[in-house]
C-alpha atoms as a PDB file:
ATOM      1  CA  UNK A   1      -7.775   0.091  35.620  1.00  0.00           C
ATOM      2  CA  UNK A   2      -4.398  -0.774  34.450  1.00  0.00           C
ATOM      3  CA  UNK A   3      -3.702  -1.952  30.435  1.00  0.00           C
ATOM      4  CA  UNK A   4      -4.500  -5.817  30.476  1.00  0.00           C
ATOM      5  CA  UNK A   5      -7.503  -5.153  32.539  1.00  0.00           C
ATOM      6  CA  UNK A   6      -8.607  -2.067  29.399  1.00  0.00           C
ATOM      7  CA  UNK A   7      -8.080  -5.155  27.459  1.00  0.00           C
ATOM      8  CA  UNK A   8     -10.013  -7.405  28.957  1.00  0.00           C
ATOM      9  CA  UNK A   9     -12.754  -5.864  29.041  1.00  0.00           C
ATOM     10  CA  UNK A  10     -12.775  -4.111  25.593  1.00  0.00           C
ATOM     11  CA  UNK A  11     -11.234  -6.905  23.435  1.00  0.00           C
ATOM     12  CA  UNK A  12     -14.493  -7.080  21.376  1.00  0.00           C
ATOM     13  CA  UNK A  13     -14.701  -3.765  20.174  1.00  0.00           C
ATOM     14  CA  UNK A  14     -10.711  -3.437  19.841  1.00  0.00           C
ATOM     15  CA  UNK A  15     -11.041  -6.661  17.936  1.00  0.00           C
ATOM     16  CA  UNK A  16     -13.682  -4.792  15.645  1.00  0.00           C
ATOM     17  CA  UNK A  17     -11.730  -2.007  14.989  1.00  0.00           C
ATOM     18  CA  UNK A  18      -8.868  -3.862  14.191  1.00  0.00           C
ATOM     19  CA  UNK A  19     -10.827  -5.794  11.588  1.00  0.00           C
ATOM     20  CA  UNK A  20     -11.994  -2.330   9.980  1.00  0.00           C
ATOM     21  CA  UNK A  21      -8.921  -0.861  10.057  1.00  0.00           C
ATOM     22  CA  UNK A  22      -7.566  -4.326   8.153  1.00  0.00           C
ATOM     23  CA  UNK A  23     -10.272  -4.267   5.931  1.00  0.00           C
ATOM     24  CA  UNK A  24     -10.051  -0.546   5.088  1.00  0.00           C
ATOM     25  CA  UNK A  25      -6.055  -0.762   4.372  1.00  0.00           C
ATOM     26  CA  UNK A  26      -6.433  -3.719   2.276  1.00  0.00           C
ATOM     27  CA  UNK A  27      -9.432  -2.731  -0.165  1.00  0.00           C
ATOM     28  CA  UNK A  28      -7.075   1.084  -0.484  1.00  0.00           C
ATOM     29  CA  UNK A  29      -3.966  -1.034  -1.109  1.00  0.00           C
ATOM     30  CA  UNK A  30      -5.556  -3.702  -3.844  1.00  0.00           C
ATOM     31  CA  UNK A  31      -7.011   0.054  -5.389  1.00  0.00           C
ATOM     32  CA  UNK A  32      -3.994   1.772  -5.104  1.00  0.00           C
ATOM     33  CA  UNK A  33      -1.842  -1.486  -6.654  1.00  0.00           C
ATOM     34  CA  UNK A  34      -3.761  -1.559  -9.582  1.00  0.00           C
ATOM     35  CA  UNK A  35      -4.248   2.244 -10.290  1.00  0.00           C
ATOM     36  CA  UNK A  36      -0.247   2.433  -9.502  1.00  0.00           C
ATOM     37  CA  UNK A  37       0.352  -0.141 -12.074  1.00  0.00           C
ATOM     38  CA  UNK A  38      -1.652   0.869 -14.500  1.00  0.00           C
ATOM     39  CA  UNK A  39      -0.245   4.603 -14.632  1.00  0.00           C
ATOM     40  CA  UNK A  40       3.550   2.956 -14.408  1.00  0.00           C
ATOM     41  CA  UNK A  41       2.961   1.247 -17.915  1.00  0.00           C
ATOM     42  CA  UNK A  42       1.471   4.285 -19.322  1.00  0.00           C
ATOM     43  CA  UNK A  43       4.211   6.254 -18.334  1.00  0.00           C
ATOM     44  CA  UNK A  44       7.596   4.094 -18.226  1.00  0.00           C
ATOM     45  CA  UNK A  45       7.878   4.543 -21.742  1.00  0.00           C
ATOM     46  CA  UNK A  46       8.190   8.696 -21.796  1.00  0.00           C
ATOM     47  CA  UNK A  47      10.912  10.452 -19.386  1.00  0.00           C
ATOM     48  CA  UNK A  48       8.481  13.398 -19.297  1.00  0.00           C
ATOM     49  CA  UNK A  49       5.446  11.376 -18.843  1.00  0.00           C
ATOM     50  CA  UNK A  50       7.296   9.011 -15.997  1.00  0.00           C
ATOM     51  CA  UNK A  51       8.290  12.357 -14.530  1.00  0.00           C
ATOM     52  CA  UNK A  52       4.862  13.714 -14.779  1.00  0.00           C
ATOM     53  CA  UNK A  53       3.266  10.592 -12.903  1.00  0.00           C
ATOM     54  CA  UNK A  54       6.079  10.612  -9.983  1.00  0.00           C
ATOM     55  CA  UNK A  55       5.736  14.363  -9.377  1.00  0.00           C
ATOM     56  CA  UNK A  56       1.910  14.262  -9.280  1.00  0.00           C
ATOM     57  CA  UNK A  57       1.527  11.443  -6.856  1.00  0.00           C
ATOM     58  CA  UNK A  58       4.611  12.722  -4.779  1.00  0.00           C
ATOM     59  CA  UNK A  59       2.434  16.175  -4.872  1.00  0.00           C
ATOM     60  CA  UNK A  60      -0.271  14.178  -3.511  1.00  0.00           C
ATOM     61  CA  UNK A  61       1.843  12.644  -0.743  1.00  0.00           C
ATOM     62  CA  UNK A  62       2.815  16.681   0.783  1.00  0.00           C
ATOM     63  CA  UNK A  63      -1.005  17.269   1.426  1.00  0.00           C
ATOM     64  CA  UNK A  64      -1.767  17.032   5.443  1.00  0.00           C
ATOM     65  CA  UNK A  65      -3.496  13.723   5.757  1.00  0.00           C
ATOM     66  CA  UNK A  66      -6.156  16.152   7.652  1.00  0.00           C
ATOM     67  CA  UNK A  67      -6.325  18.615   4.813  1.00  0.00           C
ATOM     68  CA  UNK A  68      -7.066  16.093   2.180  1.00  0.00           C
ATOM     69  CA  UNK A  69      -9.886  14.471   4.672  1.00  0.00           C
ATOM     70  CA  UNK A  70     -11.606  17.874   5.567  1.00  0.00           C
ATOM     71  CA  UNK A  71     -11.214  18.626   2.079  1.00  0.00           C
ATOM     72  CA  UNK A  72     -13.008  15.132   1.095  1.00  0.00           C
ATOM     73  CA  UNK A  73     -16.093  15.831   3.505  1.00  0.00           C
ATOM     74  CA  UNK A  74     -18.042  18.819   1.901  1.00  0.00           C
ATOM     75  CA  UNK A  75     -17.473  16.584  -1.409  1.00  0.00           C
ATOM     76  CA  UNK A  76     -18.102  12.793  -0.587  1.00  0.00           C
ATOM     77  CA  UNK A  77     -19.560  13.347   3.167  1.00  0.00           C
ATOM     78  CA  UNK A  78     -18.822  11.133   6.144  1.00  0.00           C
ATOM     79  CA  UNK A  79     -17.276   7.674   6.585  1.00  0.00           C
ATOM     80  CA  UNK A  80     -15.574   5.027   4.390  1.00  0.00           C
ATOM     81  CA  UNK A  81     -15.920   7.463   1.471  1.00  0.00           C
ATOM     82  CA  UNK A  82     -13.348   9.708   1.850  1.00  0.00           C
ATOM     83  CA  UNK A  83     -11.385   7.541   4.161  1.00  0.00           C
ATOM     84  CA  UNK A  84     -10.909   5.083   0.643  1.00  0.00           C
ATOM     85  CA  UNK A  85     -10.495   8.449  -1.726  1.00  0.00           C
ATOM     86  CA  UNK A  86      -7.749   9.384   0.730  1.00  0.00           C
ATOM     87  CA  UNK A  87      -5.445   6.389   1.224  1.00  0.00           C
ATOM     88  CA  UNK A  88      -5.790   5.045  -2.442  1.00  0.00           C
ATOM     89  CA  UNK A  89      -4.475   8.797  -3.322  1.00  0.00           C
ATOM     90  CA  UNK A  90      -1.697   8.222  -0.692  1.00  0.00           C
ATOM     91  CA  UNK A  91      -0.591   4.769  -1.663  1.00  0.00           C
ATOM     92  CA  UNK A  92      -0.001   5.263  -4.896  1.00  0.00           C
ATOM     93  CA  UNK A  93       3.774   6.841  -4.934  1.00  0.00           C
ATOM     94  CA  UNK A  94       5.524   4.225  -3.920  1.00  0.00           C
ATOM     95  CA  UNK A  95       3.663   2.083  -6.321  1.00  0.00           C
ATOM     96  CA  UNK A  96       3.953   3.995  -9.597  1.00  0.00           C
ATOM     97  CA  UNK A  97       7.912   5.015  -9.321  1.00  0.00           C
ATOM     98  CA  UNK A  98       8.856   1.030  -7.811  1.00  0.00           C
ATOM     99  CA  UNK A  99       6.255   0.502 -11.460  1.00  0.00           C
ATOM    100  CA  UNK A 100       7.982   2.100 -13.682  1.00  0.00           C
ATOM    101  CA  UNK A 101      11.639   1.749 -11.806  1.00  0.00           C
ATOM    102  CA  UNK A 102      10.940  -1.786 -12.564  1.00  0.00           C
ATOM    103  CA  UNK A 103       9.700  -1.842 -15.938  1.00  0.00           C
ATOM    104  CA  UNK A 104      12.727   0.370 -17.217  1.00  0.00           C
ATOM    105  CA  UNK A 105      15.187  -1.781 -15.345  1.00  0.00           C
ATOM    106  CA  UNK A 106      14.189  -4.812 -17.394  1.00  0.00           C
ATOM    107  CA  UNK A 107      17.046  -6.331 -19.766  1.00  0.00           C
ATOM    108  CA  UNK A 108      16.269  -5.085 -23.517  1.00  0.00           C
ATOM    109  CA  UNK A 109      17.849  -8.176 -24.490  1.00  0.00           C
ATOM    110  CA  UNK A 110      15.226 -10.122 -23.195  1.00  0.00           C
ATOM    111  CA  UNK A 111      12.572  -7.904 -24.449  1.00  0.00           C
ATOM    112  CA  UNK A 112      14.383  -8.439 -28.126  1.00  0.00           C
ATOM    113  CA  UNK A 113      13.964 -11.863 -27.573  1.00  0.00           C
ATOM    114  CA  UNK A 114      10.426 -11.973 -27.006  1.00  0.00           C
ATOM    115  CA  UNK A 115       9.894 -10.124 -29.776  1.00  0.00           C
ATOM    116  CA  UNK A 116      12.411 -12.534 -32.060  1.00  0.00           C
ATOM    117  CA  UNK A 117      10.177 -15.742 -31.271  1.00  0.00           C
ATOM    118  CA  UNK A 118       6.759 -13.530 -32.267  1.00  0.00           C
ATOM    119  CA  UNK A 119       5.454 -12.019 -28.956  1.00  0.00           C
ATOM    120  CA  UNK A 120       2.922  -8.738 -29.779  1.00  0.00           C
ATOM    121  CA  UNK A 121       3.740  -5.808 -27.194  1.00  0.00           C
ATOM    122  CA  UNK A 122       0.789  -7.115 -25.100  1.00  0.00           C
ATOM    123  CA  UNK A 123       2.435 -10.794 -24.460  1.00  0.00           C
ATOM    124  CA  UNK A 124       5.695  -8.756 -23.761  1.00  0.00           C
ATOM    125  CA  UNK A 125       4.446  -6.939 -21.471  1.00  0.00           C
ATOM    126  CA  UNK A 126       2.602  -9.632 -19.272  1.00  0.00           C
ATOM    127  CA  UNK A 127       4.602 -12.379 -20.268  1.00  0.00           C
ATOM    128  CA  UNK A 128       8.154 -10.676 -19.727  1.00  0.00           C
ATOM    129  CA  UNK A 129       8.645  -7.007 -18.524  1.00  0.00           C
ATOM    130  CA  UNK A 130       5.921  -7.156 -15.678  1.00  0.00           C
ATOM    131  CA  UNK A 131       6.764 -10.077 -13.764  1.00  0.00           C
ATOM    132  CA  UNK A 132      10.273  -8.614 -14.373  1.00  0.00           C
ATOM    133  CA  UNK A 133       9.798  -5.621 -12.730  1.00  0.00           C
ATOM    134  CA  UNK A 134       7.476  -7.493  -9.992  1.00  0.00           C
ATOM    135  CA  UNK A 135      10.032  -7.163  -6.704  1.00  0.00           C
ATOM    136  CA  UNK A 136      10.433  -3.642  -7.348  1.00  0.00           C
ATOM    137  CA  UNK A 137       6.643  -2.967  -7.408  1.00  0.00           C
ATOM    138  CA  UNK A 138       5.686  -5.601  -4.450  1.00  0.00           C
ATOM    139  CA  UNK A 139       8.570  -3.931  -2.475  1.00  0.00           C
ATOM    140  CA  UNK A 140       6.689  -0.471  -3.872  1.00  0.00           C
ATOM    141  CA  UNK A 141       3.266  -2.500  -2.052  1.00  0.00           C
ATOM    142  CA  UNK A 142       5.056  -2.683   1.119  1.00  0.00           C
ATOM    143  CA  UNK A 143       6.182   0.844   1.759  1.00  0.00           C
ATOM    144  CA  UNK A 144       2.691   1.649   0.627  1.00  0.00           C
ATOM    145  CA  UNK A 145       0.846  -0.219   3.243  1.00  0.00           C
ATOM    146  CA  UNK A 146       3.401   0.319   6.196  1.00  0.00           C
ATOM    147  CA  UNK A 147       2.609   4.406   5.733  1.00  0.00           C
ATOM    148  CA  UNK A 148      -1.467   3.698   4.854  1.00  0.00           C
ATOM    149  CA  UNK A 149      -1.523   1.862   8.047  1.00  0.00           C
ATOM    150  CA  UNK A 150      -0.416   4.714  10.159  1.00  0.00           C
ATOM    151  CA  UNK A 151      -2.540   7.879   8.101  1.00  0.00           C
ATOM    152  CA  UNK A 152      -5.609   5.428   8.184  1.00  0.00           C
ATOM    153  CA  UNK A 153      -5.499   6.447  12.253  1.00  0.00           C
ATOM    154  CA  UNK A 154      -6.891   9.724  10.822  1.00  0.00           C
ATOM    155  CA  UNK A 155      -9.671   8.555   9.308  1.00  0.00           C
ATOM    156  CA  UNK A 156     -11.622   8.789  12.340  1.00  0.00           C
ATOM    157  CA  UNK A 157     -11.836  12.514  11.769  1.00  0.00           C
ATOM    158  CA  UNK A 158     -14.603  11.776   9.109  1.00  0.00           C
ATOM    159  CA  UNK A 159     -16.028   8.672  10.968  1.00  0.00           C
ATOM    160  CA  UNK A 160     -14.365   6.165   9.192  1.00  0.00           C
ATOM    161  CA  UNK A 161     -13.621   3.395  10.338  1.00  0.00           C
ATOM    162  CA  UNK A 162     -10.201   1.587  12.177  1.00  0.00           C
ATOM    163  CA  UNK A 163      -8.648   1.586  15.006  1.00  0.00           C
ATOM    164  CA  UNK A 164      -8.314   5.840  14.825  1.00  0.00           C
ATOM    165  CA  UNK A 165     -11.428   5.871  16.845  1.00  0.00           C
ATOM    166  CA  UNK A 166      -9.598   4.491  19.850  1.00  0.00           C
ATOM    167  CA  UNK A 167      -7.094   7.339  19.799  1.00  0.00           C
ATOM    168  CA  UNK A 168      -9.130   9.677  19.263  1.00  0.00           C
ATOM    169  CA  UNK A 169     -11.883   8.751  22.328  1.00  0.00           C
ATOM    170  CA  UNK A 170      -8.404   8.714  24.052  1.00  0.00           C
ATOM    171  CA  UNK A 171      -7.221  12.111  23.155  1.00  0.00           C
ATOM    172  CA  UNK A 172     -10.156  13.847  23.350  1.00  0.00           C
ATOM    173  CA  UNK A 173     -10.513  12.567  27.014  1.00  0.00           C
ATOM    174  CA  UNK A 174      -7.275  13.072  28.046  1.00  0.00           C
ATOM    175  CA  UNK A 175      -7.287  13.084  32.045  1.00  0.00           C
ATOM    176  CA  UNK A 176      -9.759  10.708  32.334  1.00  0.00           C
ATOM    177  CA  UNK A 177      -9.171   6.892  33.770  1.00  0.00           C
ATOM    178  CA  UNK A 178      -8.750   4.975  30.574  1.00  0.00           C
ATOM    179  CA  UNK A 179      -7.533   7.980  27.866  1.00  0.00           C
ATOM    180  CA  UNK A 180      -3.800   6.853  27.924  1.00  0.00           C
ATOM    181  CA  UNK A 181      -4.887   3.081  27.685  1.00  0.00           C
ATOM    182  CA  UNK A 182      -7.405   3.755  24.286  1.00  0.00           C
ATOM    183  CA  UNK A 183      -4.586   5.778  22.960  1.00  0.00           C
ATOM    184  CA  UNK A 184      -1.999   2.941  23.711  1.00  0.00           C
ATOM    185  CA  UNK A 185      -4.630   0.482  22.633  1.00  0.00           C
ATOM    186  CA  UNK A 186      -4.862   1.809  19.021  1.00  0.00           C
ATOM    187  CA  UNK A 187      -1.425   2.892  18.902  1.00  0.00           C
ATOM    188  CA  UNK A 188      -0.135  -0.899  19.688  1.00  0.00           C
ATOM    189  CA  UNK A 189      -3.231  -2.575  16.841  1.00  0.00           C
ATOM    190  CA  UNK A 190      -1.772  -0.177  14.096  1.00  0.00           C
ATOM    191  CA  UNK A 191       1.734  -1.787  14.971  1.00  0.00           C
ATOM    192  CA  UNK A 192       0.831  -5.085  15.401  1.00  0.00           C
ATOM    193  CA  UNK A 193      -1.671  -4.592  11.833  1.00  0.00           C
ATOM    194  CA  UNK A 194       1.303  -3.247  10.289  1.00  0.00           C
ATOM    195  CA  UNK A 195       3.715  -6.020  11.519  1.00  0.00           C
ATOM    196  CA  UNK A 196       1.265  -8.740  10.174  1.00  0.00           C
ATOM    197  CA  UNK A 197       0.865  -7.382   6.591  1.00  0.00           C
ATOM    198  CA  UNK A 198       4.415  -6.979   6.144  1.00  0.00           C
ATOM    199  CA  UNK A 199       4.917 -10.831   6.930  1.00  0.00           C
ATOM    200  CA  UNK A 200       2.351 -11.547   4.354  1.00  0.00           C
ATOM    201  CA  UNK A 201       3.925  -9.404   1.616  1.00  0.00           C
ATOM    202  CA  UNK A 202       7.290 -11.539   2.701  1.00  0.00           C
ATOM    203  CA  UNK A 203       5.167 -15.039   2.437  1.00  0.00           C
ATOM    204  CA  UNK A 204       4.325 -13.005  -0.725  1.00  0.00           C
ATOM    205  CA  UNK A 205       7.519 -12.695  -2.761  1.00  0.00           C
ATOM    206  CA  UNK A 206       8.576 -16.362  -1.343  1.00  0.00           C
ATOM    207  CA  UNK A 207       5.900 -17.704  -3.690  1.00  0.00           C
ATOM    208  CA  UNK A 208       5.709 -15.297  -6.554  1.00  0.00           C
ATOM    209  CA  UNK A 209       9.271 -14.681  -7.294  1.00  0.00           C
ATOM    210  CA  UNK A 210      11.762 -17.391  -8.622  1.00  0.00           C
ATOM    211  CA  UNK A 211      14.804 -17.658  -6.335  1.00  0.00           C
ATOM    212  CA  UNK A 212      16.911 -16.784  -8.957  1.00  0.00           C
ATOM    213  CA  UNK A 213      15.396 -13.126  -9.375  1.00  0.00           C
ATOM    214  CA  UNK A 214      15.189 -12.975  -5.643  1.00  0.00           C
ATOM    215  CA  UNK A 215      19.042 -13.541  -5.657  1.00  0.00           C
END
């Protein structure tokens, strides 16, 4: 059976996967985003506390995706579980330095003029320095995803979910009729996954950031 016949016949459950492994990304991303974020205004501030958060989450980022998912099993079991705990944990580098990149590269003039017409630090910071400091952290959003996309392949190792499962039936039948065409099957998903988010993080920035800022 060559490749296009492999896909004919197993378009529903490559289909499936695909969705999973979309679905699984995406929930880890919108997790990651927000506790990225969040630790990027806590820290942006403090040199030793910005320091702190990128060293941390780049410490994070050496750990063997394996490691941290055999580690994950004994605690959280089998399955989405630590599948989620693992790629929000890996997504969050790129996220917290492009955070707090951003939010220090934002022109103190235009923070002194918020706070000349009356803005509390709360406005400033929603109002001003964060959609400021947006491009960097979408941009941040994209590396993120492009690297989840490939290390969520080895969730499959704990039963989770994605298009993992593909390679791995093909791997561990290597030899057999159709191993090369699962691997190439999951391989070419994860690409194609990959290749669609990225165009929707472009569509993104197109509609949340003024052309002048894009400039």
């Amino acid at each position: 059976m060559n490749f296009w016949d492999y896909l004919g016949t197993r378009h529903q459950q490559l289909l499936a996967d695909a969705y999973q492994h979309a679905s699984a990304v995406f929930q880890c991303m919108v997790l990651a985003t927000l506790i990225g974020i969040v630790i990027g205004i806590v820290s942006y501030r403090s040199e030793w506390a910005g320091n702190l958060a990128t060293t941390a989450t780049s410490t994070i980022l050496t750990i063997p995706s394996l490691a941290m998912i055999g580690l994950l099993i004994p605690i959280v079991g089998l399955g989405v579980a630590p599948t989620v705990i693992a790629l929000t944990l890996y997504g969050l580098l790129p996220i917290v330095r492009n955070a707090i990149v951003g939010l220090r590269g934002v022109d103190p003039a235009l923070i002194d003029a918020a706070k000349g017409i009356g803005m509390s630090r709360a406005a400033r910071l929603f109002k001003v320095e964060l959609p400021l400091a947006w491009p960097p952290i979408l941009t941040g959003i994209r590396v993120s995803t492009q690297m989840l996309m490939g290390i969520a392949a080895i969730a499959a190792f704990a039963s989770g979910p994605g298009l993992g499962n593909e390679i791995f039936r093909g791997i561990a039948s290597l030899g057999s009729a159709n191993a090369l065409n699962q691997v190439l099957a999951g391989t070419l998903g994860i690409i194609i996954l990959a290749l669609l988010f990225d165009a929707a993080y472009v569509l993104i920035g197109r509609l949340t950031i003024p052309r002048g800022i894009r400039a």
